[in-house]
Structure formats: structure tokens, C-alpha cells
N, C-alpha and C. Protein backbone atom coordinates (compact mmCIF):
# COMPACT_ATOMS: atom_id res chain seq x y z
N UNK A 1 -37.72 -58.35 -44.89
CA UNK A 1 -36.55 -57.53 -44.98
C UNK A 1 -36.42 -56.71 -43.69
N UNK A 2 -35.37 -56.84 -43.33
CA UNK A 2 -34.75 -55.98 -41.35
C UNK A 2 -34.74 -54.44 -42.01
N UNK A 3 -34.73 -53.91 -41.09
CA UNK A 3 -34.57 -52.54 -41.65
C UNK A 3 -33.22 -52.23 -40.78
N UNK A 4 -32.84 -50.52 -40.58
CA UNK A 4 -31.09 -50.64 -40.61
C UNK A 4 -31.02 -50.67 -39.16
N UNK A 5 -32.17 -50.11 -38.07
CA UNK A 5 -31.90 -50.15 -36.79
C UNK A 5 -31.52 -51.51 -36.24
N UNK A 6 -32.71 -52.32 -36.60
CA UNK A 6 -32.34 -53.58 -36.66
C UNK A 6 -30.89 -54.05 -37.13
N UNK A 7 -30.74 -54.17 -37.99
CA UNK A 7 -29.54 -54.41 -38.24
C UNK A 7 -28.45 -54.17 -37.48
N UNK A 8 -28.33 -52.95 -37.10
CA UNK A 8 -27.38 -52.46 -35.83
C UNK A 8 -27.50 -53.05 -35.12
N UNK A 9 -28.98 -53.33 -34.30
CA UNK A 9 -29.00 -53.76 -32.79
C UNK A 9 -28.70 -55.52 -32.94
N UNK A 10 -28.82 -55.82 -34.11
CA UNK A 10 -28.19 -57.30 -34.23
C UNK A 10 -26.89 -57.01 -34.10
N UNK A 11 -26.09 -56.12 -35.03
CA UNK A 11 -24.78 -56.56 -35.22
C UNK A 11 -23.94 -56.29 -33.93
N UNK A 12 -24.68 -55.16 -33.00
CA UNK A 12 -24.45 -55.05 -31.37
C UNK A 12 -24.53 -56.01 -30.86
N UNK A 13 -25.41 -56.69 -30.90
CA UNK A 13 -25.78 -58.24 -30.15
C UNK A 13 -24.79 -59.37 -30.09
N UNK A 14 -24.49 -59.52 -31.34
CA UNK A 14 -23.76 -60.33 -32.18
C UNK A 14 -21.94 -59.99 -31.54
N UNK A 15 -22.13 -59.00 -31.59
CA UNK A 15 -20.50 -58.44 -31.10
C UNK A 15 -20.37 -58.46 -29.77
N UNK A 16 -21.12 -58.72 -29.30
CA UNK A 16 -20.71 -58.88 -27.35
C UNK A 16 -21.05 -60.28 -26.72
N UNK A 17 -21.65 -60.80 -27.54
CA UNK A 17 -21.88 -62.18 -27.77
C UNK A 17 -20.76 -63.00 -28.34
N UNK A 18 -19.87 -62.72 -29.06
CA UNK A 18 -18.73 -63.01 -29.57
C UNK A 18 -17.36 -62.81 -28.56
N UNK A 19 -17.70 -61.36 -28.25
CA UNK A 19 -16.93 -61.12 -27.26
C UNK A 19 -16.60 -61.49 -25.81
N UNK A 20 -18.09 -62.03 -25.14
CA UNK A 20 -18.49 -62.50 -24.61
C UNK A 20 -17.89 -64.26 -24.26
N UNK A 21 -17.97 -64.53 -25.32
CA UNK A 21 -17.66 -66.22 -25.27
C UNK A 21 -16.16 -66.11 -25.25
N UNK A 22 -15.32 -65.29 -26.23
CA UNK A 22 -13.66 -65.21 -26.05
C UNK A 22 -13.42 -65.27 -24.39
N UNK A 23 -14.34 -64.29 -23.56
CA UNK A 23 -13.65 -63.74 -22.82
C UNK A 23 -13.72 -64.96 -21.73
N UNK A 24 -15.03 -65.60 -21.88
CA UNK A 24 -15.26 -67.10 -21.19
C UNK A 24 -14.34 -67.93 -21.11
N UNK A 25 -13.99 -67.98 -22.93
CA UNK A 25 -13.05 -69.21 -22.99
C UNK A 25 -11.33 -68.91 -23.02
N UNK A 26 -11.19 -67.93 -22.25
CA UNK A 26 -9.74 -67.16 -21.78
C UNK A 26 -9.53 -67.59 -20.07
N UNK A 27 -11.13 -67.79 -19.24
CA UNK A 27 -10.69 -68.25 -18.45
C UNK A 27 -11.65 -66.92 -16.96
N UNK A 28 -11.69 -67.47 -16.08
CA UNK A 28 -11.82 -66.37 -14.83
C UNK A 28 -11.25 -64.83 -14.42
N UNK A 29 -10.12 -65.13 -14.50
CA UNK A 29 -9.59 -63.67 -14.46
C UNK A 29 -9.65 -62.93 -15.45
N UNK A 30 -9.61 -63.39 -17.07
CA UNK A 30 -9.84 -62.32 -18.10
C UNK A 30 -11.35 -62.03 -17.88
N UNK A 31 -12.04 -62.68 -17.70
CA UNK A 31 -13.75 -61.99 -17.43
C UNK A 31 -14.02 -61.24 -16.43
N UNK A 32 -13.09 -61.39 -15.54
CA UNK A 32 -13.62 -60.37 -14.35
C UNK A 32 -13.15 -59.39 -14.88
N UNK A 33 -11.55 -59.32 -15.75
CA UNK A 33 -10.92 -57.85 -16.21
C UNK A 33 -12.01 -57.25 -16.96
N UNK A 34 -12.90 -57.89 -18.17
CA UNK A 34 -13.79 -57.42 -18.87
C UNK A 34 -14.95 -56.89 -18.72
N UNK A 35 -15.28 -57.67 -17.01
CA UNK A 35 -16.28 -56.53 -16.56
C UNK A 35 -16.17 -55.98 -16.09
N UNK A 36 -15.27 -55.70 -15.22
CA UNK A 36 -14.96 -54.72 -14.81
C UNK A 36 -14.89 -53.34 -15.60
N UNK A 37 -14.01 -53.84 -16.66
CA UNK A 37 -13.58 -52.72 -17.69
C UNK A 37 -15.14 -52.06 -18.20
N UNK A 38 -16.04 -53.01 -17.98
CA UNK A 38 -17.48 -52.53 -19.40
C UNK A 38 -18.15 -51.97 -17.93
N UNK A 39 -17.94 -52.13 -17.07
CA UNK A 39 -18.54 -51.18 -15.82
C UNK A 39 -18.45 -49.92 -15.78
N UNK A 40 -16.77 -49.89 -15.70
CA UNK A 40 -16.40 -48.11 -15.94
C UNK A 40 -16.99 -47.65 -16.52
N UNK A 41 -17.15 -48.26 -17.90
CA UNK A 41 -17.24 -47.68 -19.14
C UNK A 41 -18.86 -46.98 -18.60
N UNK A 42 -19.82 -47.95 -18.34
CA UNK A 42 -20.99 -47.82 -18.41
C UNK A 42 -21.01 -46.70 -17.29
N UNK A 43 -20.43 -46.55 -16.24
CA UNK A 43 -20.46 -45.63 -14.73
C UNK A 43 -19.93 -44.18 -15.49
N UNK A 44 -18.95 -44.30 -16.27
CA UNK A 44 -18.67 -42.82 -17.37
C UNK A 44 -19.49 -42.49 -17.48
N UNK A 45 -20.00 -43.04 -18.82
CA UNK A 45 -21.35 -42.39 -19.24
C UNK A 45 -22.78 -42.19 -18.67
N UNK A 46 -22.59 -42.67 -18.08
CA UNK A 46 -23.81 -42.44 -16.82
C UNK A 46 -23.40 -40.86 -16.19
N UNK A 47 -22.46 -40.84 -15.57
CA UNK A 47 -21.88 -39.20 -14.80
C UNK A 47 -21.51 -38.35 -15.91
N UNK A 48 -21.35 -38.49 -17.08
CA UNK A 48 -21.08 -37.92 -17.85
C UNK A 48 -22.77 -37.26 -18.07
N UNK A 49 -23.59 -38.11 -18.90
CA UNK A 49 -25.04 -38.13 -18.69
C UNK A 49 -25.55 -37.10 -17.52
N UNK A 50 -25.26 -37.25 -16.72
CA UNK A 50 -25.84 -36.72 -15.12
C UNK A 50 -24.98 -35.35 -14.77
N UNK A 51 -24.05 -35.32 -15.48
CA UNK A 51 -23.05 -33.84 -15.68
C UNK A 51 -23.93 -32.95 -16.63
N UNK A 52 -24.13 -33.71 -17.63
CA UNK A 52 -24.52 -32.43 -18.89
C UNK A 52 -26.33 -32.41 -18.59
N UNK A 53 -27.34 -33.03 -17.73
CA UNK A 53 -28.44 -32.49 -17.79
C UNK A 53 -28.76 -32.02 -16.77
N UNK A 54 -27.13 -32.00 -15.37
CA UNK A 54 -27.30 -31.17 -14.35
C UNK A 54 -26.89 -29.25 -14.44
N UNK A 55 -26.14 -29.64 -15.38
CA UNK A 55 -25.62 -28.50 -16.46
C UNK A 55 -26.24 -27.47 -16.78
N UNK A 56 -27.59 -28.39 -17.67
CA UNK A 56 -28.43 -27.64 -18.14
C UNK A 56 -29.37 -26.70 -17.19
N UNK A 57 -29.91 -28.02 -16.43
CA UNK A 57 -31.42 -27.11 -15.44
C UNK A 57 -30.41 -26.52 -13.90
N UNK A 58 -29.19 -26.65 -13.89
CA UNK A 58 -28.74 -25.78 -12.48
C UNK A 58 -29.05 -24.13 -12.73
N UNK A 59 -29.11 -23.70 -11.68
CA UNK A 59 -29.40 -22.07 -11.55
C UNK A 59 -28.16 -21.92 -11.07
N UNK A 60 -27.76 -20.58 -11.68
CA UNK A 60 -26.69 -19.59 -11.46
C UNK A 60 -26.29 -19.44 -10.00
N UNK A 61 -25.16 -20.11 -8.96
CA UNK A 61 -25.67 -19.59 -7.99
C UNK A 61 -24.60 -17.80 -7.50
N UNK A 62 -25.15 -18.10 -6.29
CA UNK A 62 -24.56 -16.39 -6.17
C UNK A 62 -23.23 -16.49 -5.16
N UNK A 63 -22.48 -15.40 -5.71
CA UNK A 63 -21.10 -15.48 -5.34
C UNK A 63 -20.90 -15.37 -3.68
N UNK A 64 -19.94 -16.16 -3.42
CA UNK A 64 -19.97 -16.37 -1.99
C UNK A 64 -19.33 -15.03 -1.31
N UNK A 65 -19.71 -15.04 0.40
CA UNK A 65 -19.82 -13.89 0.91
C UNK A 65 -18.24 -13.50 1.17
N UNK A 66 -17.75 -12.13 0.96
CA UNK A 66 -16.03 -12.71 1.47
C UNK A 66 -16.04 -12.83 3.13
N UNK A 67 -14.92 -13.35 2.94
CA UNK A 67 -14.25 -14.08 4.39
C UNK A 67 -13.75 -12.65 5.37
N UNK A 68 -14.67 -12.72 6.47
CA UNK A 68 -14.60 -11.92 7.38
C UNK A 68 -12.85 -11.99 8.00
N UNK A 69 -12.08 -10.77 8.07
CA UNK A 69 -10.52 -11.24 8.23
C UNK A 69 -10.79 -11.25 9.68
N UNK A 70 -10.03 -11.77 10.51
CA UNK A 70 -9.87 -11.77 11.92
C UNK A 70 -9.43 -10.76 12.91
N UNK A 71 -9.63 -10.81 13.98
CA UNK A 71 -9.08 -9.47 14.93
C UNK A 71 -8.28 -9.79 15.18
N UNK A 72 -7.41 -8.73 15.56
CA UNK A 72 -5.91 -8.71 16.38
C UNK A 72 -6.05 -9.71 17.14
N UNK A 73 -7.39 -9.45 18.35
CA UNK A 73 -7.50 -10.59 19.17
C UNK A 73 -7.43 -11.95 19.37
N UNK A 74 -8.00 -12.04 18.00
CA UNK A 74 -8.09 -13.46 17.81
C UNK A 74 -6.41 -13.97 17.69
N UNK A 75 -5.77 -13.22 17.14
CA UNK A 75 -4.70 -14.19 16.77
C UNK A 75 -4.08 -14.47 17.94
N UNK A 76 -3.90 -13.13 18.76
CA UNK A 76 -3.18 -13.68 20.15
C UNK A 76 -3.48 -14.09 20.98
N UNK A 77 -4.97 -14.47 20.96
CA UNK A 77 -5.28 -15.79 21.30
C UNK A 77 -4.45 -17.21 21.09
N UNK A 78 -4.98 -16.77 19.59
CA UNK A 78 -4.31 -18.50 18.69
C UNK A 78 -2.92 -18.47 19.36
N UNK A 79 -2.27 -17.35 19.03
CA UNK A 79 -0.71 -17.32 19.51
C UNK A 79 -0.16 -17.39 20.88
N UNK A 80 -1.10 -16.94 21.90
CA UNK A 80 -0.78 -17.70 22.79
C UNK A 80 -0.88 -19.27 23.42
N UNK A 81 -2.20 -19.59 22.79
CA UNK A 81 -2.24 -20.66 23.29
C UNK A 81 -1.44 -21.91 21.96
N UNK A 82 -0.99 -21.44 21.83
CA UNK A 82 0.29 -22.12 20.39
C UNK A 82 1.44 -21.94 21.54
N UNK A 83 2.01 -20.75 21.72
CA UNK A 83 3.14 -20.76 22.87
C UNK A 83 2.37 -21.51 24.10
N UNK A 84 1.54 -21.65 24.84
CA UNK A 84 1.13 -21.95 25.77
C UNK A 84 1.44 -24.11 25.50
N UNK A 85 0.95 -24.48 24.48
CA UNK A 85 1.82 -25.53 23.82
C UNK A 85 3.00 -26.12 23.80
N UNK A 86 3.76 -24.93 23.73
CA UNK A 86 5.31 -25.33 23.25
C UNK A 86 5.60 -25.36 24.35
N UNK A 87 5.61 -24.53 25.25
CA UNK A 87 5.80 -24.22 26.65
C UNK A 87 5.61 -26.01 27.49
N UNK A 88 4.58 -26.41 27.32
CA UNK A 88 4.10 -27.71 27.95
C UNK A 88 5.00 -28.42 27.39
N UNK A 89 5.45 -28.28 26.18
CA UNK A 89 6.30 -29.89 25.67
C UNK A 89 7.76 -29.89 26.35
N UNK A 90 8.12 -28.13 26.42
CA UNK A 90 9.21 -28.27 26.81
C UNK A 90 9.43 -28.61 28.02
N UNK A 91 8.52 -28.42 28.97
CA UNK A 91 8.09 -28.63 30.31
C UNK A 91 8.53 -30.03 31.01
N UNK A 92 7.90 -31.01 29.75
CA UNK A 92 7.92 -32.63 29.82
C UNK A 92 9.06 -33.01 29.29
N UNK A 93 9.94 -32.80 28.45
CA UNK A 93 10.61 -32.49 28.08
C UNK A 93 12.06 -32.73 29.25
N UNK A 94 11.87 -31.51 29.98
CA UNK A 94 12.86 -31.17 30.93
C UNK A 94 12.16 -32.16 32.10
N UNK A 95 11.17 -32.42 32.17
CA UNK A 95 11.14 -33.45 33.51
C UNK A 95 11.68 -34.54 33.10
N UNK A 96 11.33 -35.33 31.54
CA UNK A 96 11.50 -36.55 31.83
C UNK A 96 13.29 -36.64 31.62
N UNK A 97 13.97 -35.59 31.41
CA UNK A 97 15.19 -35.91 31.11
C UNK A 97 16.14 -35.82 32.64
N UNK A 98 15.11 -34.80 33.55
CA UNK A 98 15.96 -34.56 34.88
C UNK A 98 15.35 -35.82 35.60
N UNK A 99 14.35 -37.03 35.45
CA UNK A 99 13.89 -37.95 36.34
C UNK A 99 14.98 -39.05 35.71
N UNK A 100 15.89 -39.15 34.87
CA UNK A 100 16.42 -40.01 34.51
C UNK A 100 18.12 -40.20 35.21
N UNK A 101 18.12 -41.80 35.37
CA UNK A 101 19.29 -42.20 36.50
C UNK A 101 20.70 -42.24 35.86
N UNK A 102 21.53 -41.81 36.34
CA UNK A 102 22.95 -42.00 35.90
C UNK A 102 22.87 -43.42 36.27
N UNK A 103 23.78 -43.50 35.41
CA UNK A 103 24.53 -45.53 35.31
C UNK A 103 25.40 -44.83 36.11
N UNK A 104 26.03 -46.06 36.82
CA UNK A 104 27.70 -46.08 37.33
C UNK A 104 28.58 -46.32 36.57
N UNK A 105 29.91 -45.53 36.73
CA UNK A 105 30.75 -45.78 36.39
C UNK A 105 31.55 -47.16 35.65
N UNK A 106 32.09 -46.98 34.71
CA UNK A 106 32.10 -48.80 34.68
C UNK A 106 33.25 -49.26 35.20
N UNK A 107 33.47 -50.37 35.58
CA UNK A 107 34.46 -50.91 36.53
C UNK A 107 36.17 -50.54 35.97
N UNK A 108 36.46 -50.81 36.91
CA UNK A 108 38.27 -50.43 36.06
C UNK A 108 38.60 -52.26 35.79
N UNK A 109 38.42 -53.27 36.27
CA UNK A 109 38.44 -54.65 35.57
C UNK A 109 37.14 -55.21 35.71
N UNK A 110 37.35 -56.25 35.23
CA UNK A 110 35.77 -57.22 35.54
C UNK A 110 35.81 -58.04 36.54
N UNK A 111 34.90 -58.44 37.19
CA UNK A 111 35.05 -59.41 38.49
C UNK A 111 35.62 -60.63 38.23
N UNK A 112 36.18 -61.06 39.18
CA UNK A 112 36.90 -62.61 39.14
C UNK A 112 36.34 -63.16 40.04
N UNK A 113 36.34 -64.86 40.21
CA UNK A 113 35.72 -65.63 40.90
C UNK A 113 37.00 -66.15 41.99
N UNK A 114 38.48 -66.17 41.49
CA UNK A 114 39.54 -66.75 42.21
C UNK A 114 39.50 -65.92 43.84
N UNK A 115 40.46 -65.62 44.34
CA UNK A 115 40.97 -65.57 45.52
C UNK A 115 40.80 -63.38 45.66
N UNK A 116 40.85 -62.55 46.13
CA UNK A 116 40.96 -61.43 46.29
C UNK A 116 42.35 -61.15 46.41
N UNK A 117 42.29 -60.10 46.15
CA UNK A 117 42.95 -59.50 46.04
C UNK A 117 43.78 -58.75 46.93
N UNK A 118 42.87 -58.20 48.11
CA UNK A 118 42.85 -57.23 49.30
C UNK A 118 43.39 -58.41 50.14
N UNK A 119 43.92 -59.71 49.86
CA UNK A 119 44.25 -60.76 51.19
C UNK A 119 43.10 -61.30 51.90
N UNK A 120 42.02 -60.60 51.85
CA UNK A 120 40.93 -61.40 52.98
C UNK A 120 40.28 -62.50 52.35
N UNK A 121 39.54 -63.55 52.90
CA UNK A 121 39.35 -64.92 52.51
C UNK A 121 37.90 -64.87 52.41
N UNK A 122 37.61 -65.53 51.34
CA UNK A 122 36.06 -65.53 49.93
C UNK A 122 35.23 -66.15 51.30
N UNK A 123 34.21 -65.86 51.70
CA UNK A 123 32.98 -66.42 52.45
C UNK A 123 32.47 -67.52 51.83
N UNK A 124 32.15 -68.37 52.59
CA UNK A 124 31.79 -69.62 51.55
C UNK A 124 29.79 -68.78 51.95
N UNK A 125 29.71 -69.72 50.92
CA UNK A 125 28.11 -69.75 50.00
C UNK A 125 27.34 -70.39 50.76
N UNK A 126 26.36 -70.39 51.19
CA UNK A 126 25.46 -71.69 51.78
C UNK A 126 24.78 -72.44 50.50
């Protein structure tokens, strides 16, 4: 006669073993979904586990020191060299827009290949 642990750890057995073969005979991708899924599961309770007996034995720790506020100095530091920044972009800014070429004008017609206009006679081509 089994006694009841037994019994459990069969009827555990028995149930993932069952489950097990469905998930086989569903094919590749449902088994990878399934282990995947029984991974989590198992990685939960594991950090879950590792939460509550870090829980227990951690020591109290002690409250952190406050935050020293800054000097005047410091900021106008920061603040200048923040303007000292802006200053540079605008800098580049204004060069690359004054290094840039006007187009010409665009023509009052488009060129023709026939005879001129002005009377004088087309140069021949070599």
C-alpha cells in the first residue's frame, strides 16, 4: 500500500508526463511555447524564494547621507559653460550659412541651338 506523498509525487509525474506527450504531439513550436512558459514559472519562484530569505537575514541599512546642495559657483560655472555652448553652435551656424554660394539668376528664356539672335554667326565646333 503507497502512502499519500507518494501518491502525489505519482500523480505529479503522471501529469507532466501527459502533458508532456500533448505538447510533443502538437508539434515544435507548441513545445518550445511550453518551455518556455514552465521556465518562467520555475525563474519566479526561484526570485521569489531568494526575495523572502534575503528578506529575512538583510540588516537594516542606514539612511543615506543628504545631498550636499551646490555653490553659487558651481552653477555659473555649469551656466557658463552651457552659454559658452550655445554660443559655439551659433557660431557654426552663422559660418556655414555666410560660406554658402548664391545660384544665378535664372535665365529670362532657355537656350536655343538655331541661329542668334544678336545677327552674329554660330562658330562651328571642331
Amino acid at each position: 500500500m503507497t502512502t499519500a506523498p507518494d501518491r502525489a509525487t505519482a500523480k505529479k509525474a503522471l501529469g507532466l508526463a501527459r502533458e508532456t506527450a500533448t505538447t510533443l504531439a502538437k508539434g515544435p513550436a507548441a513545445t518550445g511555447f511550453v518551455v518556455t512558459r514552465k521556465g518562467v514559472q520555475v525563474l519566479r519562484a526561484r526570485r521569489a524564494r531568494a526575495r523572502d530569505e534575503s528578506a529575512a537575514s538583510a540588516p537594516v541599512r542606514a539612511p543615506r547621507p543628504a545631498r550636499k546642495r551646490r555653490s553659487g559657483r558651481s552653477r555659473v560655472v555649469r551656466w557658463g559653460l552651457l552659454g559658452l555652448a550655445a554660443a559655439a553652435a551659433a557660431g557654426a551656424v552663422a559660418a556655414a550659412r555666410s560660406r554658402r554660394t548664391e545660384l544665378p539668376p535664372p535665365a529670362a528664356e532657355p537656350p536655343r541651338l538655331d541661329t542668334p539672335v544678336n545677327g552674329s554667326r554660330p562658330t562651328p565646333q571642331p
